[in-house]
N, C-alpha and C. Protein backbone atom coordinates (compact mmCIF):
# COMPACT_ATOMS: atom_id res chain seq x y z
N UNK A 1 13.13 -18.81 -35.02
CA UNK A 1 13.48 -17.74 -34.09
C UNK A 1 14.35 -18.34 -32.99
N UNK A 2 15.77 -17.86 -33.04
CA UNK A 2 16.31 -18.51 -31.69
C UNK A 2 15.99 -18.03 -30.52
N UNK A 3 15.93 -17.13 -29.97
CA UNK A 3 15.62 -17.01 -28.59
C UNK A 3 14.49 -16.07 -28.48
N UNK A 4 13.50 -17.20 -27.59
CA UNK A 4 12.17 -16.06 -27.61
C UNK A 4 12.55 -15.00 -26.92
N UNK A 5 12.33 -15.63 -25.09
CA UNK A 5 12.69 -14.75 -24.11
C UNK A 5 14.22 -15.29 -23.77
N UNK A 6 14.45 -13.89 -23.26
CA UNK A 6 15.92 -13.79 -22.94
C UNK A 6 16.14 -12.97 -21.10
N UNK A 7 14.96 -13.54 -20.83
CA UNK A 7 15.55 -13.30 -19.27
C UNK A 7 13.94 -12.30 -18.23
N UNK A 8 13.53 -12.56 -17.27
CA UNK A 8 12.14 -11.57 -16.52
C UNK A 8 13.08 -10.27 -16.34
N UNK A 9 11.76 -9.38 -16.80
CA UNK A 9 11.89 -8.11 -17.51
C UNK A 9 10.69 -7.44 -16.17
N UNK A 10 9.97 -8.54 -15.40
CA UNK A 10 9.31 -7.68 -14.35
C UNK A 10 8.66 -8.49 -13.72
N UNK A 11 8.38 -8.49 -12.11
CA UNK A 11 7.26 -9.09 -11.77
C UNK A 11 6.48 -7.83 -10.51
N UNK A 12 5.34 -7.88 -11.48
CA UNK A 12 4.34 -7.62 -10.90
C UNK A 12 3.14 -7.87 -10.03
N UNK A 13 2.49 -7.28 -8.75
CA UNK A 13 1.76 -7.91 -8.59
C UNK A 13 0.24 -7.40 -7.38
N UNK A 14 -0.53 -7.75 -7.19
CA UNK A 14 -1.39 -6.54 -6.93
C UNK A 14 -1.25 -6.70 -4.94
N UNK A 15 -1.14 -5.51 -4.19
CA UNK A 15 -1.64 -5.26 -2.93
C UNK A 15 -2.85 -4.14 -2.78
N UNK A 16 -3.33 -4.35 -1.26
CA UNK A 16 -3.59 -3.54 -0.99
C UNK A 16 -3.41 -1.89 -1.37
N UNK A 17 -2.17 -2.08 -0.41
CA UNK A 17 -1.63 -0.41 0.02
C UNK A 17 -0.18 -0.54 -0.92
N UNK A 18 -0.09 -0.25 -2.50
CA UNK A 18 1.28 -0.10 -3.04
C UNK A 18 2.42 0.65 -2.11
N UNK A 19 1.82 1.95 -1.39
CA UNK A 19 3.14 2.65 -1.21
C UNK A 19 3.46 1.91 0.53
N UNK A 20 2.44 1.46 0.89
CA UNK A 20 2.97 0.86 2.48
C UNK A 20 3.59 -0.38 1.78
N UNK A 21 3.36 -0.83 0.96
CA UNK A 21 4.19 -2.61 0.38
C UNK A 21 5.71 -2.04 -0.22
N UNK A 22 5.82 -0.82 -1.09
CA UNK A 22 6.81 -0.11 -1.15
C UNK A 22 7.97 0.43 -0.39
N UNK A 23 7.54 0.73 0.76
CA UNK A 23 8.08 1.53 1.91
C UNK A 23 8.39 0.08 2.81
N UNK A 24 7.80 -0.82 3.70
CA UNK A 24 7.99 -1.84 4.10
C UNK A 24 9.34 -2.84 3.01
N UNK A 25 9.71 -3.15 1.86
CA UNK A 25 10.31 -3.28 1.26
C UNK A 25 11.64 -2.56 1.16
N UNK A 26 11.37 -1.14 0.96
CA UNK A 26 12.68 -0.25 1.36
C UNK A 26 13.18 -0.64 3.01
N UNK A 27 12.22 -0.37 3.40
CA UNK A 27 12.69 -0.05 5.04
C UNK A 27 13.37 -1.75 5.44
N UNK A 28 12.72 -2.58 4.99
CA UNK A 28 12.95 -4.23 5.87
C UNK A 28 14.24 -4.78 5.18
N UNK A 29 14.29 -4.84 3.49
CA UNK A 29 14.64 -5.57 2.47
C UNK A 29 16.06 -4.46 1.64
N UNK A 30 15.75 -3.20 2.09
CA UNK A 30 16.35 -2.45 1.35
C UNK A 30 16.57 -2.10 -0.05
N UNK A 31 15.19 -2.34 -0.79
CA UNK A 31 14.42 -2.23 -2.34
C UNK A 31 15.16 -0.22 -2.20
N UNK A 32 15.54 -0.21 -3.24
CA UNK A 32 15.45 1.22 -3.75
C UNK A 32 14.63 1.74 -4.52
N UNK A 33 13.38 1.91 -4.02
CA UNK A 33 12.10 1.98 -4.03
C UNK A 33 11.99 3.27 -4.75
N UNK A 34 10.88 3.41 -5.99
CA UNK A 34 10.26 4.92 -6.49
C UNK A 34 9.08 4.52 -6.56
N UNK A 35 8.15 5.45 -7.55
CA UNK A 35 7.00 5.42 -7.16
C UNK A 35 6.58 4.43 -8.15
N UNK A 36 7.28 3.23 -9.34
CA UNK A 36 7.07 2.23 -10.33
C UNK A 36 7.35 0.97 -9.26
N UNK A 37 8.04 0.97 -8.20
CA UNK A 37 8.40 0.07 -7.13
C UNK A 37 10.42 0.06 -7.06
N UNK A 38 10.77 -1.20 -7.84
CA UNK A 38 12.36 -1.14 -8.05
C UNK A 38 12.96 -1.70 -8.78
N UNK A 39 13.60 -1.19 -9.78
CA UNK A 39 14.43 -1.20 -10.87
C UNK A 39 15.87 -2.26 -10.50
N UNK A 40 16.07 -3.47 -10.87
CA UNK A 40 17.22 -4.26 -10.36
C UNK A 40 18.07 -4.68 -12.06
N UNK A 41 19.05 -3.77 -11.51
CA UNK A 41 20.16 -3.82 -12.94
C UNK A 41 21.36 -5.13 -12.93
N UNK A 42 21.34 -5.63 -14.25
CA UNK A 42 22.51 -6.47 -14.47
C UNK A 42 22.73 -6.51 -15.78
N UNK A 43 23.91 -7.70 -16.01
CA UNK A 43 24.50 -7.17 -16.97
C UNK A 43 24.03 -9.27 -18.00
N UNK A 44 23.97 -8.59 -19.18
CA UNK A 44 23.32 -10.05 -19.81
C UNK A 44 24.78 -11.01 -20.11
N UNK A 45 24.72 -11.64 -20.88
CA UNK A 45 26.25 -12.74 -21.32
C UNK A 45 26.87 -11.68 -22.30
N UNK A 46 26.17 -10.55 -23.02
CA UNK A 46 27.33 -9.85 -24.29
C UNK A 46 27.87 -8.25 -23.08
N UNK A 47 27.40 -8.75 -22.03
CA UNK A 47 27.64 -7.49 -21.27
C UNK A 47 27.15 -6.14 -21.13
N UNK A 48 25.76 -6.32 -21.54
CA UNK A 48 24.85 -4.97 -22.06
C UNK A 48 24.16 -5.01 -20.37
N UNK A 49 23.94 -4.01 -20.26
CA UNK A 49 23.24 -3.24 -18.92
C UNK A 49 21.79 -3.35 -19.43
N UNK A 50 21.11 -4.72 -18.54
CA UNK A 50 19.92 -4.63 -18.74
C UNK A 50 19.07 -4.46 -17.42
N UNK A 51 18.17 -4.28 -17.24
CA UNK A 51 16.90 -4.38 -16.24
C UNK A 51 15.81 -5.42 -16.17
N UNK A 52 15.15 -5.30 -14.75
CA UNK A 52 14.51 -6.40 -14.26
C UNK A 52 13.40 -5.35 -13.19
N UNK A 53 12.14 -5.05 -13.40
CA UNK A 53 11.24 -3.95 -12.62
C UNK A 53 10.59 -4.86 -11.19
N UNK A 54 10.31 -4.39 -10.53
CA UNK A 54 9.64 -5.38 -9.16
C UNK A 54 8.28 -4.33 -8.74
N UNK A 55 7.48 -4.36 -9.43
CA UNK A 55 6.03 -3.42 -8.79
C UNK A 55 5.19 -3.65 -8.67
N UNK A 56 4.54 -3.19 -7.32
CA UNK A 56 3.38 -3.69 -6.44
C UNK A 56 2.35 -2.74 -7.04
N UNK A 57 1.24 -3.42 -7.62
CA UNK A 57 0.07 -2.44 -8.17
C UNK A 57 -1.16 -2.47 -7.14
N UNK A 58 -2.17 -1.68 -7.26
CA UNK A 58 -2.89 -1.18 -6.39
C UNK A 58 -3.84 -3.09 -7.02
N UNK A 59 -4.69 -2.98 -5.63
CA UNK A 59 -5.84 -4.30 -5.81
C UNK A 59 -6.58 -4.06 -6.83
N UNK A 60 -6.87 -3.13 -7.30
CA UNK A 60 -7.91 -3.15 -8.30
C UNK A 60 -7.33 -2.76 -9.60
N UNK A 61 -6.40 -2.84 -9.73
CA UNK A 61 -5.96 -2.88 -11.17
C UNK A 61 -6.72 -3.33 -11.86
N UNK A 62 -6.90 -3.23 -13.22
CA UNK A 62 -6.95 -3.69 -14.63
C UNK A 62 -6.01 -3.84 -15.63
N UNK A 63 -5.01 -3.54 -15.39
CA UNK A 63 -3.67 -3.79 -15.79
C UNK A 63 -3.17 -5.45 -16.19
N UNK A 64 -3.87 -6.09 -14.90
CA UNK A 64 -3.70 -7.67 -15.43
C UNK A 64 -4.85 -8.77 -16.41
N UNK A 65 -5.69 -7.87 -16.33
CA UNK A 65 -7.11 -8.18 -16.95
C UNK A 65 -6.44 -8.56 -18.78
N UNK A 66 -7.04 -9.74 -19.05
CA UNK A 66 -8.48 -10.38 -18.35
C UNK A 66 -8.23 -11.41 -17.53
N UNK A 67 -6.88 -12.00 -16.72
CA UNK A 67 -6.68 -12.53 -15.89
C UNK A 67 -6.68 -11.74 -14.50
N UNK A 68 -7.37 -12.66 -13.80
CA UNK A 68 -8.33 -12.65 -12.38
C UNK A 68 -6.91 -12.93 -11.03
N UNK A 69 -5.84 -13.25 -11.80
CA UNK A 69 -4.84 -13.69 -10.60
C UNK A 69 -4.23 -12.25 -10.31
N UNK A 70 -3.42 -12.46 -9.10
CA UNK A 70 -2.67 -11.56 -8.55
C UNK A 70 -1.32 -11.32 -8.89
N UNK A 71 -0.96 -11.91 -9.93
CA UNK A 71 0.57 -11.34 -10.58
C UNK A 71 0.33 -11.15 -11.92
N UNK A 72 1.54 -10.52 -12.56
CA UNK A 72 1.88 -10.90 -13.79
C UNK A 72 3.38 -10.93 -14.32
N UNK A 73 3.69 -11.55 -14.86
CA UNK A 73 5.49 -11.67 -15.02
C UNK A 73 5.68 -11.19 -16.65
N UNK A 74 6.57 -10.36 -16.38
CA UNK A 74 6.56 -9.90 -17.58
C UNK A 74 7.92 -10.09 -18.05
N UNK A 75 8.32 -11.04 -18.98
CA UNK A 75 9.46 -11.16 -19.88
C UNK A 75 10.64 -10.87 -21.09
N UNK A 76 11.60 -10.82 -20.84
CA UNK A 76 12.21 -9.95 -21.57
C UNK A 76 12.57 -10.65 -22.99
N UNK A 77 12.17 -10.15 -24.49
CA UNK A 77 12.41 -10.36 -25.31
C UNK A 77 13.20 -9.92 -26.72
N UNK A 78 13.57 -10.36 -27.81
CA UNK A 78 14.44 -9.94 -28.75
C UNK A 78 13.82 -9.58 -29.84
N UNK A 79 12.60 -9.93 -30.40
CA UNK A 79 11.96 -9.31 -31.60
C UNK A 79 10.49 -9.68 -31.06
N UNK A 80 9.63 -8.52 -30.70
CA UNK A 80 8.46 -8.80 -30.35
C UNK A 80 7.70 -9.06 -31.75
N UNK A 81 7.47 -8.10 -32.46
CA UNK A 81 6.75 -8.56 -33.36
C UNK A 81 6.87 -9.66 -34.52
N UNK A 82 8.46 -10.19 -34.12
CA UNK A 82 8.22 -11.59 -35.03
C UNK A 82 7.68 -12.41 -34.00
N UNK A 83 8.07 -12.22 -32.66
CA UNK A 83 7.27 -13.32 -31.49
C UNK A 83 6.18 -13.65 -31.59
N UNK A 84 4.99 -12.31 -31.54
CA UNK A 84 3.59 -12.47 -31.38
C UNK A 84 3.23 -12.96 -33.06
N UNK A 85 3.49 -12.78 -33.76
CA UNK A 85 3.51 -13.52 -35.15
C UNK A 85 3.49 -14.39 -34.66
N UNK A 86 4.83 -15.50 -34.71
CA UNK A 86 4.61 -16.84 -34.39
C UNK A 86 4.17 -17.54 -33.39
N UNK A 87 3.36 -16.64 -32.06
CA UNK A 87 2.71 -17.24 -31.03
C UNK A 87 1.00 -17.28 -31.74
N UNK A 88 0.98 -16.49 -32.49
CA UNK A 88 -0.46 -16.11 -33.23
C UNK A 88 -0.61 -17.40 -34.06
N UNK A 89 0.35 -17.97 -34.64
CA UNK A 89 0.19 -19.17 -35.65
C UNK A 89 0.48 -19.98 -34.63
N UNK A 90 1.26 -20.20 -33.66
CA UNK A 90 0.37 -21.39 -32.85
C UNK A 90 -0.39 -21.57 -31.98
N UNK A 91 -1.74 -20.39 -32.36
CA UNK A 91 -2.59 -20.93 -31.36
C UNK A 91 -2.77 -19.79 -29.81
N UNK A 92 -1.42 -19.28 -29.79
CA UNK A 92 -1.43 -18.60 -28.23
C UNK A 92 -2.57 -17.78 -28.13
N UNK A 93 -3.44 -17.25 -27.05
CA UNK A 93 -3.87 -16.02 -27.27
C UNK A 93 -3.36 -14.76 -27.11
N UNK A 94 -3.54 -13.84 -27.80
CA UNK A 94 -3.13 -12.02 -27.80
C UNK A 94 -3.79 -11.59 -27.18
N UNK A 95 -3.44 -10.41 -26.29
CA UNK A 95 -4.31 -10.11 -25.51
C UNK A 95 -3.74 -8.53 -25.88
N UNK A 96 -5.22 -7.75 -26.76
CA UNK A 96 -4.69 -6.25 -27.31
C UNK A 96 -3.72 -6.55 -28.41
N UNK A 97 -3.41 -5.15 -28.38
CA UNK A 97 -1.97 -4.39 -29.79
C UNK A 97 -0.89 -4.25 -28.74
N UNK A 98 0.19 -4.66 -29.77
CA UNK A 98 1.00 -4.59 -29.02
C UNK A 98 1.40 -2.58 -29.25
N UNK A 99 2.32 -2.08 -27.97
CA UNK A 99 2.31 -0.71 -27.52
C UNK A 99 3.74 -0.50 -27.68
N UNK A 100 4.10 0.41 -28.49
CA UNK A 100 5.78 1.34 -28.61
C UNK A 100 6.04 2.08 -27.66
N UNK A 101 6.70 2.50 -27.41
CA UNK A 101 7.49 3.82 -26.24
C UNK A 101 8.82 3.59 -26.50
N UNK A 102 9.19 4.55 -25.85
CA UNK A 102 10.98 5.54 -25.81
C UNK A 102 11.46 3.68 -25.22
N UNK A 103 11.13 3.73 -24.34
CA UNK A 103 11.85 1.96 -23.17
C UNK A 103 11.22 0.88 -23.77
N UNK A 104 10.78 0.80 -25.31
CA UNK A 104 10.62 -0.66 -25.41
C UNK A 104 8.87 -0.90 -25.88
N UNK A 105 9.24 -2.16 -26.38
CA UNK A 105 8.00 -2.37 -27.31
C UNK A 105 6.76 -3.29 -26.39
N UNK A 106 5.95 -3.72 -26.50
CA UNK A 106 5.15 -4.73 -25.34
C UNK A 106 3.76 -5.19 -26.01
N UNK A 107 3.88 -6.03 -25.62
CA UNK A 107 3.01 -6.99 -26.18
C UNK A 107 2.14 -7.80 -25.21
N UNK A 108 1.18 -8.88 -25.26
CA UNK A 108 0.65 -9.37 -24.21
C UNK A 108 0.27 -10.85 -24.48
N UNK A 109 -0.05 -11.57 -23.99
CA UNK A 109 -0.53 -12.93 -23.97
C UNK A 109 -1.40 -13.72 -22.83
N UNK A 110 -2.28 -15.15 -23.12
CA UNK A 110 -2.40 -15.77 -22.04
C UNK A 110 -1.71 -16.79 -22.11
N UNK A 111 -1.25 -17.52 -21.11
CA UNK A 111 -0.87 -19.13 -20.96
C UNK A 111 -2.11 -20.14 -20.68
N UNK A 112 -1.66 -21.51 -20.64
CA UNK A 112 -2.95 -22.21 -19.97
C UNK A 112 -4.07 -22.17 -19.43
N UNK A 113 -3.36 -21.53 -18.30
CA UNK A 113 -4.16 -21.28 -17.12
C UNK A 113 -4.60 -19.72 -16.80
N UNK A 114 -4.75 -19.17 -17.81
CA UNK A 114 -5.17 -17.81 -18.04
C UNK A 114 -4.59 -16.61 -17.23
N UNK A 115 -2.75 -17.14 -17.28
CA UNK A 115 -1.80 -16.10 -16.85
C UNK A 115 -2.07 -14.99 -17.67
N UNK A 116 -2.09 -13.78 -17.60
CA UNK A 116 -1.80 -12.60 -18.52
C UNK A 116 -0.63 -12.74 -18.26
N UNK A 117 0.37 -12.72 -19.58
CA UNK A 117 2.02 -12.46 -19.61
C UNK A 117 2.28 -11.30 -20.16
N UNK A 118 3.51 -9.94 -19.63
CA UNK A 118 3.38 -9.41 -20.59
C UNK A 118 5.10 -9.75 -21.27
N UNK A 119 4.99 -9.57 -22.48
CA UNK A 119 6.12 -9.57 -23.34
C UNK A 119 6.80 -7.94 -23.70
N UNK A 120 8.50 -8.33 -23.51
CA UNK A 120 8.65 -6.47 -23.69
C UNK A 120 10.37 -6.68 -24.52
N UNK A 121 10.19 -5.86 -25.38
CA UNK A 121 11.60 -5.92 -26.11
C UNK A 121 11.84 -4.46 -25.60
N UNK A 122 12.85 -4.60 -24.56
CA UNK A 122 13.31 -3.32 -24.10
C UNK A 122 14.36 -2.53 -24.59
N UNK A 123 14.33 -1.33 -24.23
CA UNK A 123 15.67 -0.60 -24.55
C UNK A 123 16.03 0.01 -23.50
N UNK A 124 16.46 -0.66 -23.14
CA UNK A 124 17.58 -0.13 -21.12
C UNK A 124 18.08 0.87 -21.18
N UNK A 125 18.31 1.69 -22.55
CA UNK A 125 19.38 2.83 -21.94
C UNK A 125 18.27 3.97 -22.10
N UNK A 126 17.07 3.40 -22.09
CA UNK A 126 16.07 4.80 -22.25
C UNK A 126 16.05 5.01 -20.44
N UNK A 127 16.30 4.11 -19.64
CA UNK A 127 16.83 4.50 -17.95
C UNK A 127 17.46 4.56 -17.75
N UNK A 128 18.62 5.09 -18.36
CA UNK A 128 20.23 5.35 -18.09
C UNK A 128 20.08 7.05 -17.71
């Protein structure tokens, strides 16, 4: 497989108060903030319009479970299900099935140190 990941597809991560961490961000930083947090567009090396998400989740998520930390980075990839295949034969752990939608396929993992990662083969123009 030549290229696993091909670039962060999101970082996530838990506060308090999402929409005061939201709004403080718009107002200080100038985030163009909705209610997912903020969508930051560029363009890859073949010149395709891709995305990069930035969202603050509420403290008590379960969203990052079964990791106990306060982020999760989620990476952008080219064939998920040959990925988690060959992360499965060496060893990685899966964390769940991986999930379809209109924007892209997703998948999950731990690292070492019991990062939850999530993995996402997107389709950018489902936010066009």
């Amino acid at each position: 497989m030549k290229n696993r990941v091909t670039g962060i597809g999101g970082i996530f991560f838990k506060t308090n108060d999402p929409d005061k961490t939201k709004e403080w961000y718009k107002n200080h930083l100038g985030l163009n903030t909705d209610n997912y947090g903020c969508t930051f567009w560029w363009l890859d090396e073949n010149g395709n319009k891709c995305s990069t998400q930035w969202s603050p989740f509420a403290a008590d998520t379960k969203y990052f479970s079964p990791s106990n930390k306060e982020f999760m980075i989620n990476y952008r990839v080219e064939n998920l299900v040959e990925l988690l295949k060959l992360l499965k034969e060496e060893g990685v752990t899966i964390v769940g099935e991986m999930e379809e939608y209109d924007y892209g396929k997703f998948g999950w993992i731990l690292d070492p140190e019991g990062n939850k990662i999530e993995l996402w083969e997107p389709v950018d123009s489902a936010f066009l």
